[in-house]
PDB file of N, CA and C in Angstrom:
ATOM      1  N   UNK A   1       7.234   5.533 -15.980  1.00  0.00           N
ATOM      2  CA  UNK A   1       7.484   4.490 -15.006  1.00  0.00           C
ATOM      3  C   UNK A   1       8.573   4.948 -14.038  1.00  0.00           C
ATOM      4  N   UNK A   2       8.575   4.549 -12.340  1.00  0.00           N
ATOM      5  CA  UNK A   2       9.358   5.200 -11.712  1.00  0.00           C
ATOM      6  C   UNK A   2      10.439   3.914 -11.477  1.00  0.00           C
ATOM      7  N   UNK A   3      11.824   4.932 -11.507  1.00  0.00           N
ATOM      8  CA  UNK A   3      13.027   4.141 -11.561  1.00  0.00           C
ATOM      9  C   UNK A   3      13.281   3.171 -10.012  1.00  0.00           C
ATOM     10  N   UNK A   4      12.215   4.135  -8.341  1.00  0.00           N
ATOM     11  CA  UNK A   4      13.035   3.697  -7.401  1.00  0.00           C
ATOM     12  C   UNK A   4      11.678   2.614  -6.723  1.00  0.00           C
ATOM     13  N   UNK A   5      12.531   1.422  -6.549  1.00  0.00           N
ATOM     14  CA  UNK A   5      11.244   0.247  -6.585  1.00  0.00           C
ATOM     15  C   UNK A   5      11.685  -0.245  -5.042  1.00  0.00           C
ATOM     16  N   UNK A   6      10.955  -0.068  -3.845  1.00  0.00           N
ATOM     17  CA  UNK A   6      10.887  -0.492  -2.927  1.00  0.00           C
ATOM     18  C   UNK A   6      11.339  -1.816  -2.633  1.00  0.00           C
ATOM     19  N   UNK A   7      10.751  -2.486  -3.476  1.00  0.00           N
ATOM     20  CA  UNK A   7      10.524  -3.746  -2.997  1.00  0.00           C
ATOM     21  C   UNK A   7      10.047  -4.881  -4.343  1.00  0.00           C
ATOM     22  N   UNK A   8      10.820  -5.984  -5.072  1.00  0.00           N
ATOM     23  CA  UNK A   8      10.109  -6.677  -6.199  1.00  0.00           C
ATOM     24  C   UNK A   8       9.876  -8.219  -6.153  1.00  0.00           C
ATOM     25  N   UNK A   9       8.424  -8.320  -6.162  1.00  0.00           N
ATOM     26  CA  UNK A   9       8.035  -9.894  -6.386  1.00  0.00           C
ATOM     27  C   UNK A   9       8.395 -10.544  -7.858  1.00  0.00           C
ATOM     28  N   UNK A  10       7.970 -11.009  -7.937  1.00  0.00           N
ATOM     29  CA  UNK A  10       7.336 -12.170  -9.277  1.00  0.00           C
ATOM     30  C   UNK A  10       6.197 -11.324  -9.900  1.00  0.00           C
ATOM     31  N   UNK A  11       5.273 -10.901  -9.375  1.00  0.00           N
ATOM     32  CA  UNK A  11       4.116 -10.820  -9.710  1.00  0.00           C
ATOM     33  C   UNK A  11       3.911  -8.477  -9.818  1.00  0.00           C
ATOM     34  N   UNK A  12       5.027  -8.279  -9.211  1.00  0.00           N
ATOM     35  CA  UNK A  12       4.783  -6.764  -9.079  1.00  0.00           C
ATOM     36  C   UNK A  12       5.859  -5.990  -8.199  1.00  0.00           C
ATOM     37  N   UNK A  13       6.081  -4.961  -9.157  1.00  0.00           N
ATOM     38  CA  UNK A  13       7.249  -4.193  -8.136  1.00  0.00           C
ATOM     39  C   UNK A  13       6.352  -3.120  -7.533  1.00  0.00           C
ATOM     40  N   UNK A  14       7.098  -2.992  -5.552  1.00  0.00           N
ATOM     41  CA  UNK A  14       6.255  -2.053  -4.871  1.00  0.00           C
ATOM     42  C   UNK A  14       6.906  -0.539  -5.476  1.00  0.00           C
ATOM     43  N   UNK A  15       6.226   0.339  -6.088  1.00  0.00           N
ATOM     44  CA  UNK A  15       7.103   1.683  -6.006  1.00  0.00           C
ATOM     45  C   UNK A  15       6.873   2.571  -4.898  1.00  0.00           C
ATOM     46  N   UNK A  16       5.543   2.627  -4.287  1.00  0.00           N
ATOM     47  CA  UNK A  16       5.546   3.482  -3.387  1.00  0.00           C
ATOM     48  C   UNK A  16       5.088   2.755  -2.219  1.00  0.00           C
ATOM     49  N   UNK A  17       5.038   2.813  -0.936  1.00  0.00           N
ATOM     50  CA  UNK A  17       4.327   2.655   0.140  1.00  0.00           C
ATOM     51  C   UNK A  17       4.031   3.417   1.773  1.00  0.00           C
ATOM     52  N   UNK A  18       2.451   3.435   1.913  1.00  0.00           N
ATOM     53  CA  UNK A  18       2.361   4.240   3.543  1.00  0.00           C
ATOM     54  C   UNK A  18       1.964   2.638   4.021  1.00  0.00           C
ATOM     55  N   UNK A  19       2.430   3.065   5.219  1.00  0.00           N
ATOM     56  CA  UNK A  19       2.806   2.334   6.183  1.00  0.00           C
ATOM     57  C   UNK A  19       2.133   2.758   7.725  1.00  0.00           C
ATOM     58  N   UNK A  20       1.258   1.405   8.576  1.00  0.00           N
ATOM     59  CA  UNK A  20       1.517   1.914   9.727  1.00  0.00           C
ATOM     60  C   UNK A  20       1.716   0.741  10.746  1.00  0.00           C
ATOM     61  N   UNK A  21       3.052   0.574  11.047  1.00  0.00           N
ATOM     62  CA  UNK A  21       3.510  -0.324  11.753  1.00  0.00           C
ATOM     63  C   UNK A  21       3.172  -0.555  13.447  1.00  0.00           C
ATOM     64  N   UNK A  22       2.765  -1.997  13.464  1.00  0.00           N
ATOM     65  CA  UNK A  22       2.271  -2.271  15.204  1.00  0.00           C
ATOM     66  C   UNK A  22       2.437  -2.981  15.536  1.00  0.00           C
ATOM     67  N   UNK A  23       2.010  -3.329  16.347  1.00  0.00           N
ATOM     68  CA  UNK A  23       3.219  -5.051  17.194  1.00  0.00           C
ATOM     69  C   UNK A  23       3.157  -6.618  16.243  1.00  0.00           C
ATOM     70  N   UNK A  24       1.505  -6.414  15.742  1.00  0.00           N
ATOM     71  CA  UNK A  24       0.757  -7.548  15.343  1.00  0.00           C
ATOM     72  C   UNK A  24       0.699  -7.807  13.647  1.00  0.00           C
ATOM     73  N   UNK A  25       0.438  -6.444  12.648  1.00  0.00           N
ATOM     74  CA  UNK A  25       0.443  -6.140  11.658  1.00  0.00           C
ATOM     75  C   UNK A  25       0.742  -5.206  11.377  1.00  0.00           C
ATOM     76  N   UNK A  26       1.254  -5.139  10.358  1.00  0.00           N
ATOM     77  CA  UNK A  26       1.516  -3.663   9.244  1.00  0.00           C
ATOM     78  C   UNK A  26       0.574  -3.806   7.996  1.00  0.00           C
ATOM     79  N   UNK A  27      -0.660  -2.741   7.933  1.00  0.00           N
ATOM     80  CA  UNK A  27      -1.251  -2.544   7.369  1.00  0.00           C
ATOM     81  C   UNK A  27      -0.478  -1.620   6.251  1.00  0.00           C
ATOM     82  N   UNK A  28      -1.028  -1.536   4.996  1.00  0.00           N
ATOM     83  CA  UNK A  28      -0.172  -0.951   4.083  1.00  0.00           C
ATOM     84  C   UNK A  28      -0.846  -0.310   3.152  1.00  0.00           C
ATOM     85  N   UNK A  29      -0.963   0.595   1.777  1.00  0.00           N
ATOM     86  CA  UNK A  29      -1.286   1.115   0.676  1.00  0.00           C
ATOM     87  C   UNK A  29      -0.374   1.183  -0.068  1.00  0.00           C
ATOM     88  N   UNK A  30      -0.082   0.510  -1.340  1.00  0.00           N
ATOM     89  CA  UNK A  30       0.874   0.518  -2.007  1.00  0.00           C
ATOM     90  C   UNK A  30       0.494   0.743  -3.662  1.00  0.00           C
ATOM     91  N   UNK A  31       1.628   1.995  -4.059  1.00  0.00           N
ATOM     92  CA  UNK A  31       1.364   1.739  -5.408  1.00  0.00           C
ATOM     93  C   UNK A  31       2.468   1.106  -6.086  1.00  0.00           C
ATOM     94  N   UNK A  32       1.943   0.228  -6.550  1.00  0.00           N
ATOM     95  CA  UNK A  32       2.894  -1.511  -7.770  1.00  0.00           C
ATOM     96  C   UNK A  32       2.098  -1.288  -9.146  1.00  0.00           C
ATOM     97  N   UNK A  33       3.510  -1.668  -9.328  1.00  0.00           N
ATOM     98  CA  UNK A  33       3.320  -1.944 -10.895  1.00  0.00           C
ATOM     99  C   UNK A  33       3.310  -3.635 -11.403  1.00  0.00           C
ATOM    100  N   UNK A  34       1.981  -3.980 -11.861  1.00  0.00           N
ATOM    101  CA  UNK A  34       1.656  -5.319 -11.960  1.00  0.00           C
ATOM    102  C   UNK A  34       2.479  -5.664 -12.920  1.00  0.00           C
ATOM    103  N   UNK A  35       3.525  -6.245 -13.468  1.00  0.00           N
ATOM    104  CA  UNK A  35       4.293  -6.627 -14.002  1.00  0.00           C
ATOM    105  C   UNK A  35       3.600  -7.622 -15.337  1.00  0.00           C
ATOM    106  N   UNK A  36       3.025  -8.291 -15.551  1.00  0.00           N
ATOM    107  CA  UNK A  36       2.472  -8.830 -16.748  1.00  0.00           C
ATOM    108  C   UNK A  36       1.171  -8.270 -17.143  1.00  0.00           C
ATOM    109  N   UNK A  37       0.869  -7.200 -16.751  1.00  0.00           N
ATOM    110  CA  UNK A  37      -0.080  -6.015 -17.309  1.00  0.00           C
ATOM    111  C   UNK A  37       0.615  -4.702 -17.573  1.00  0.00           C
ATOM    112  N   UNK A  38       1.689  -4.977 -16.988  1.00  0.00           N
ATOM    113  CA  UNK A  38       2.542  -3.498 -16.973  1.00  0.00           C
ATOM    114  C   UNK A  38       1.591  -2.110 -16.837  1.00  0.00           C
ATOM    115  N   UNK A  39       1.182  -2.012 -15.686  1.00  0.00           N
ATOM    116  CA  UNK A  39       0.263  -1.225 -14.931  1.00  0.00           C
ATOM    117  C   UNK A  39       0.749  -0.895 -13.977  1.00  0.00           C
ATOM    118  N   UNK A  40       0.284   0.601 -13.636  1.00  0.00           N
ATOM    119  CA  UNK A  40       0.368   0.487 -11.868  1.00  0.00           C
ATOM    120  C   UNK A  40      -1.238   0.461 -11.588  1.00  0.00           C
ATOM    121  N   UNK A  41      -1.367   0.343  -9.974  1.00  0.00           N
ATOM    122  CA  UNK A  41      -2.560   0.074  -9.692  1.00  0.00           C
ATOM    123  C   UNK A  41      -2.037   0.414  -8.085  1.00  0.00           C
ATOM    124  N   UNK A  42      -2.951   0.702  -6.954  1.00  0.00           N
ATOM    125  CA  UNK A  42      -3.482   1.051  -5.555  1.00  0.00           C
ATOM    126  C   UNK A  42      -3.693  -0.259  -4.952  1.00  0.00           C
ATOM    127  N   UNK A  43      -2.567  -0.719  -3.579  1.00  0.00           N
ATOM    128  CA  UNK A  43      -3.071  -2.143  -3.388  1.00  0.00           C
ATOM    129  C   UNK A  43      -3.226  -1.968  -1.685  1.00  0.00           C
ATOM    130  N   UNK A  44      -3.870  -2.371  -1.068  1.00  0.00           N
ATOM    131  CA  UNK A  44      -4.362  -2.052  -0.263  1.00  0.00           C
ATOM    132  C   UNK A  44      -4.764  -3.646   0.825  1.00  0.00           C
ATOM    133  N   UNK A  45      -3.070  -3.970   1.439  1.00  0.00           N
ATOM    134  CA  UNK A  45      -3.055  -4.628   2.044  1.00  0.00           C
ATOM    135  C   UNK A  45      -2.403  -5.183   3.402  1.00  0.00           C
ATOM    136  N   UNK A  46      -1.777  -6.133   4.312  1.00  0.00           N
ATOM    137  CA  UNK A  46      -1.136  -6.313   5.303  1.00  0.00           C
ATOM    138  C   UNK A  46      -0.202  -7.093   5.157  1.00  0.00           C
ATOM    139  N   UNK A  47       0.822  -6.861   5.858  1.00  0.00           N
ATOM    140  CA  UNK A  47       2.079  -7.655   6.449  1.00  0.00           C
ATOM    141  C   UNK A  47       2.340  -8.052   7.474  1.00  0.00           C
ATOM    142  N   UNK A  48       2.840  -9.286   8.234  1.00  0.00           N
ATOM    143  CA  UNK A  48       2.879  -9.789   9.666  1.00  0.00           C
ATOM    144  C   UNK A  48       4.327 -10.387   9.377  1.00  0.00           C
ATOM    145  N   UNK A  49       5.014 -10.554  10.726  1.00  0.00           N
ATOM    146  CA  UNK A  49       6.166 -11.687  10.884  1.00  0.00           C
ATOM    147  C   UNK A  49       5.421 -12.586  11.041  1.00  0.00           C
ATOM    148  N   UNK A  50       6.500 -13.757   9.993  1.00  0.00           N
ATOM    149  CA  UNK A  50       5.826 -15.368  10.475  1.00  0.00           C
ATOM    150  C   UNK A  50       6.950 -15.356  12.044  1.00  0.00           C
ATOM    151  N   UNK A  51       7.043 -17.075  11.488  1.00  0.00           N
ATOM    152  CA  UNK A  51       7.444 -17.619  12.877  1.00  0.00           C
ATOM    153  C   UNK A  51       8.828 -17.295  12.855  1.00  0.00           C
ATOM    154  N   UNK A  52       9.691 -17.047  11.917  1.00  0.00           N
ATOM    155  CA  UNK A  52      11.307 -16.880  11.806  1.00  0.00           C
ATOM    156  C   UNK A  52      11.674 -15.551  11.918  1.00  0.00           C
ATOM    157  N   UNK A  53      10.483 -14.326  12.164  1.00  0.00           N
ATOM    158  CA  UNK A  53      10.869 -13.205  12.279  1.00  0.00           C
ATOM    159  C   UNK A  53      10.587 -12.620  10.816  1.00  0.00           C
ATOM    160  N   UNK A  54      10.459 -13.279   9.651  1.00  0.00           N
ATOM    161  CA  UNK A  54      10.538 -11.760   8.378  1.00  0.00           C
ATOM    162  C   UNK A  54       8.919 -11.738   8.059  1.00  0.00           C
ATOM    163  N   UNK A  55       8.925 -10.587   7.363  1.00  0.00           N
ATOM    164  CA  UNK A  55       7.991  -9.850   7.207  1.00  0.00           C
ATOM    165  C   UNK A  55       7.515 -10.483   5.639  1.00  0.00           C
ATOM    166  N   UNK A  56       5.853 -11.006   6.158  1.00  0.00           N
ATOM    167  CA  UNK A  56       5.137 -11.751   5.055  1.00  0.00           C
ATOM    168  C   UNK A  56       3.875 -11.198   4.656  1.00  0.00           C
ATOM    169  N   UNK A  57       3.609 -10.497   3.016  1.00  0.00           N
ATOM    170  CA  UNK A  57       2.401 -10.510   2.712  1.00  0.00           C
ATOM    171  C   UNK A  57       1.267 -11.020   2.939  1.00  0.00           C
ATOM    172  N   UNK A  58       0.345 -11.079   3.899  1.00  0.00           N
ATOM    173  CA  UNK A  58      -0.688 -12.299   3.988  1.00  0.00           C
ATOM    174  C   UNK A  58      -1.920 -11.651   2.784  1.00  0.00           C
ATOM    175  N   UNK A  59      -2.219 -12.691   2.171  1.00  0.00           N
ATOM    176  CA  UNK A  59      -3.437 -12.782   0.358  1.00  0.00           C
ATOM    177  C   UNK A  59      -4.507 -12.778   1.209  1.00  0.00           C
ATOM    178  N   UNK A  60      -4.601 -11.409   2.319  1.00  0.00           N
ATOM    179  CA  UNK A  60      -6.114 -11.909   2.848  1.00  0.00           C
ATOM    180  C   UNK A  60      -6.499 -10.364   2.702  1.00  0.00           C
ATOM    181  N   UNK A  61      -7.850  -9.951   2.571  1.00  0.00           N
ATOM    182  CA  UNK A  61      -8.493  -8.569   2.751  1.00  0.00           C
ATOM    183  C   UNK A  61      -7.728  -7.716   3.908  1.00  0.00           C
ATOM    184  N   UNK A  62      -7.653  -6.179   3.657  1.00  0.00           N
ATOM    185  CA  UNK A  62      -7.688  -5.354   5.084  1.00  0.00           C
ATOM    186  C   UNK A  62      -8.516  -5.033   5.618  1.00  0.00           C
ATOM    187  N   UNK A  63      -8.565  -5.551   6.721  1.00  0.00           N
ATOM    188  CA  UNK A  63      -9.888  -4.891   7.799  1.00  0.00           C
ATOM    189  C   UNK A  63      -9.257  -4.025   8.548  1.00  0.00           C
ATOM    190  N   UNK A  64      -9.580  -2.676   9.022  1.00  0.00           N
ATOM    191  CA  UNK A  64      -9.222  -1.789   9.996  1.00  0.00           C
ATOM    192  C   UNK A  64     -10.436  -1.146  10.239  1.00  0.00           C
ATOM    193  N   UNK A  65     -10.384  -0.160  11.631  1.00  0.00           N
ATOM    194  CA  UNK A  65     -11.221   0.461  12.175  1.00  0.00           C
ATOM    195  C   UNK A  65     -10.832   1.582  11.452  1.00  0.00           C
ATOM    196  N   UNK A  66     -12.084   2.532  11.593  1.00  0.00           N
ATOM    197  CA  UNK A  66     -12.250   3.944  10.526  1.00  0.00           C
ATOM    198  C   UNK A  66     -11.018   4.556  11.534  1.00  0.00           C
ATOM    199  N   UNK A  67     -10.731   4.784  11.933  1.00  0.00           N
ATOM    200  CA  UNK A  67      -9.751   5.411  12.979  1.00  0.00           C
ATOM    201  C   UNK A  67      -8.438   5.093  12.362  1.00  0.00           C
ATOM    202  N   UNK A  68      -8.065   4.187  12.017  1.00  0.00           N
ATOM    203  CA  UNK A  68      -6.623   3.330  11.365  1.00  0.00           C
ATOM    204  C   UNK A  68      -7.255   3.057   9.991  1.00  0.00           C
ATOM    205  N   UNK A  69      -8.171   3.387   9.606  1.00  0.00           N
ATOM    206  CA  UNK A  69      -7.823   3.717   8.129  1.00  0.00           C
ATOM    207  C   UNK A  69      -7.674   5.064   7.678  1.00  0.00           C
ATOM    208  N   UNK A  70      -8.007   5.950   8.478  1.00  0.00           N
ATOM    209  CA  UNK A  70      -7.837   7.162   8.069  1.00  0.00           C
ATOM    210  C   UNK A  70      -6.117   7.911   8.334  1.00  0.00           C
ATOM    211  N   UNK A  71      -5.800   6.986   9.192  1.00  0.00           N
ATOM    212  CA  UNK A  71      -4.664   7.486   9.781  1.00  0.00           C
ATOM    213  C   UNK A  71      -3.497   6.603   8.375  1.00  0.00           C
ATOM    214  N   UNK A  72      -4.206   5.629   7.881  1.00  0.00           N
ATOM    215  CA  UNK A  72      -3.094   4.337   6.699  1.00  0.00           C
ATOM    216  C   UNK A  72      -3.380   6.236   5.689  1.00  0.00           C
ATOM    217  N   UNK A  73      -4.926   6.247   5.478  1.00  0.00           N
ATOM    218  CA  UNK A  73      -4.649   6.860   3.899  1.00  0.00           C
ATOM    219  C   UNK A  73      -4.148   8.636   4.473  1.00  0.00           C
ATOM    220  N   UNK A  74      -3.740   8.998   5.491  1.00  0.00           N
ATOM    221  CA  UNK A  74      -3.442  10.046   5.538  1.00  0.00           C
ATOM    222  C   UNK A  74      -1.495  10.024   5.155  1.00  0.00           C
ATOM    223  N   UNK A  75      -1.179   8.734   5.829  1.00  0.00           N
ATOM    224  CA  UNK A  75      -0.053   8.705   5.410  1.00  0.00           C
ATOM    225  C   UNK A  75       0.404   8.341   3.962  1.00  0.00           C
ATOM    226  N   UNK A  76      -0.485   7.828   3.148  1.00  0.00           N
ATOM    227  CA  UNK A  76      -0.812   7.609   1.625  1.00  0.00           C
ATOM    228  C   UNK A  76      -1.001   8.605   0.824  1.00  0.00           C
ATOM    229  N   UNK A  77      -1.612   9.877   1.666  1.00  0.00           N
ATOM    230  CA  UNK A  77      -0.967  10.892   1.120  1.00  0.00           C
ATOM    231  C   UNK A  77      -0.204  11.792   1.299  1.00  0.00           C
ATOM    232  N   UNK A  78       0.555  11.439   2.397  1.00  0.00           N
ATOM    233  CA  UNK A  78       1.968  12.263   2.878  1.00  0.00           C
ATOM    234  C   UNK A  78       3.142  11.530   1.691  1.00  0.00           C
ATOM    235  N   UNK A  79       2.820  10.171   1.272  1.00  0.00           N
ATOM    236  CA  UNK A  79       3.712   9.512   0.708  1.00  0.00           C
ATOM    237  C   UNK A  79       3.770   9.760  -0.883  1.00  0.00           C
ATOM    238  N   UNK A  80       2.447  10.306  -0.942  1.00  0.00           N
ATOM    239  CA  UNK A  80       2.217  10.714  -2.487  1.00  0.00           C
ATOM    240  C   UNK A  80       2.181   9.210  -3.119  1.00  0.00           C
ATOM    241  N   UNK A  81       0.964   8.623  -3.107  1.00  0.00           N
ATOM    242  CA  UNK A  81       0.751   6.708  -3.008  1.00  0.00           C
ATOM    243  C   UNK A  81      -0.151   7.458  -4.357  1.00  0.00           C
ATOM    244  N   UNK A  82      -1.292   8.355  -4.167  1.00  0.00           N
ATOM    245  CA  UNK A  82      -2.289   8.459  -5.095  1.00  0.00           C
ATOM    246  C   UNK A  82      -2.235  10.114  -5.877  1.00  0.00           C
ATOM    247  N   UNK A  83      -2.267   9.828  -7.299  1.00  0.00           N
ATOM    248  CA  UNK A  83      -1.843  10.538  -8.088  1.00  0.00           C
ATOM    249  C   UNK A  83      -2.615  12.364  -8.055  1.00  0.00           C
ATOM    250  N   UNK A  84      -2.553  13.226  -9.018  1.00  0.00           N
ATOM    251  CA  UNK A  84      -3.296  14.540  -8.646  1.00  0.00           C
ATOM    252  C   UNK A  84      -4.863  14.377  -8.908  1.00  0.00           C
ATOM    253  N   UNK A  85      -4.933  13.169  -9.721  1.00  0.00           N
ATOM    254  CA  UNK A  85      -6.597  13.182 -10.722  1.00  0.00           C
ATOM    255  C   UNK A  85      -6.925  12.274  -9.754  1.00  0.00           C
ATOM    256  N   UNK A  86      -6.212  11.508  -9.222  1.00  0.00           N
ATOM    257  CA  UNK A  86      -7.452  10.740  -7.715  1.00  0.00           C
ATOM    258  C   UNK A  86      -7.985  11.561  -6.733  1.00  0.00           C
ATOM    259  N   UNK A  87      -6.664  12.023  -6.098  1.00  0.00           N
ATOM    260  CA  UNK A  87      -6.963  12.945  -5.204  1.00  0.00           C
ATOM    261  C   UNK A  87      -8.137  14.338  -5.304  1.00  0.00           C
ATOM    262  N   UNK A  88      -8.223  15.086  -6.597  1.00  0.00           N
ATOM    263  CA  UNK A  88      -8.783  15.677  -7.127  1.00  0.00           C
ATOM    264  C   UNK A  88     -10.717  15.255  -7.119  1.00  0.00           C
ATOM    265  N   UNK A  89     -10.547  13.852  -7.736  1.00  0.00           N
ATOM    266  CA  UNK A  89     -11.860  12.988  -7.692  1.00  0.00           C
ATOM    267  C   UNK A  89     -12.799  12.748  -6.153  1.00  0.00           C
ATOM    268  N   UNK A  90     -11.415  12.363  -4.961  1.00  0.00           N
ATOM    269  CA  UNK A  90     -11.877  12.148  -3.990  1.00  0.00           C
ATOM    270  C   UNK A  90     -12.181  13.450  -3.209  1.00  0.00           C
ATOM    271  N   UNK A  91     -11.661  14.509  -3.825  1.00  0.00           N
ATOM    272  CA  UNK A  91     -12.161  15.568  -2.770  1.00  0.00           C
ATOM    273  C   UNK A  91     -13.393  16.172  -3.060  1.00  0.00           C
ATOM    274  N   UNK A  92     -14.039  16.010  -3.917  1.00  0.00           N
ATOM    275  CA  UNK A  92     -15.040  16.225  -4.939  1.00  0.00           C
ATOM    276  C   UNK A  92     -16.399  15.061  -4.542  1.00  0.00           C
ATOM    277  N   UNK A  93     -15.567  13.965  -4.131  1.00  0.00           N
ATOM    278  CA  UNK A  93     -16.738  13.265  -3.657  1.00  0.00           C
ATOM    279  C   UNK A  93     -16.615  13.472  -2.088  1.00  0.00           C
ATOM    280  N   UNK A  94     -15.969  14.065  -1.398  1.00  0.00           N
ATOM    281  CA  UNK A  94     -16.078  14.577   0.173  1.00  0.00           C
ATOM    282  C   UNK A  94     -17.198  15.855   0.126  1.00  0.00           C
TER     283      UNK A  94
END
């Protein structure tokens, strides 16, 4: 388990995250550790300012264009988000 935790809910601490920040949303890939499964797991979602300015998880799907998703998971793996046996798997299915 890794000691340096980005960021911690209720529900899951962020340990890692790529990021690509824009006026409207920040789309994200994060690896968390689900806290009452005590797991990590690949989460693959967005952040917006509400109305007061801070930065809010919205519980809705990511939609992006293939263009900005390739550019989220390239930085997902500059960030080292997905482990050697994923990466390994996915190049194998390329």
């Amino acid at each position: 388990m890794m000691n340096n935790i980005v960021k911690s809910t209720n529900y899951c601490d962020v340990l890692k995250e790529a990021k690509i920040v824009s006026e409207d949303i920040t789309p994200v890939i994060e690896l968390i550790r689900v806290k009452d499964l005590d797991r990590e797991e690949i989460r693959f979602a967005y952040y917006k300012k509400d109305k007061n300015g801070r930065t809010i998880l919205v519980p809705r799907p990511l939609d992006l264009e293939s263009h900005d998703l390739l550019m989220l998971l390239k930085e997902a793996i500059k960030e080292n988000i997905f482990n050697d046996d994923f990466k390994r798997e996915l190049k194998l299915l390329l």
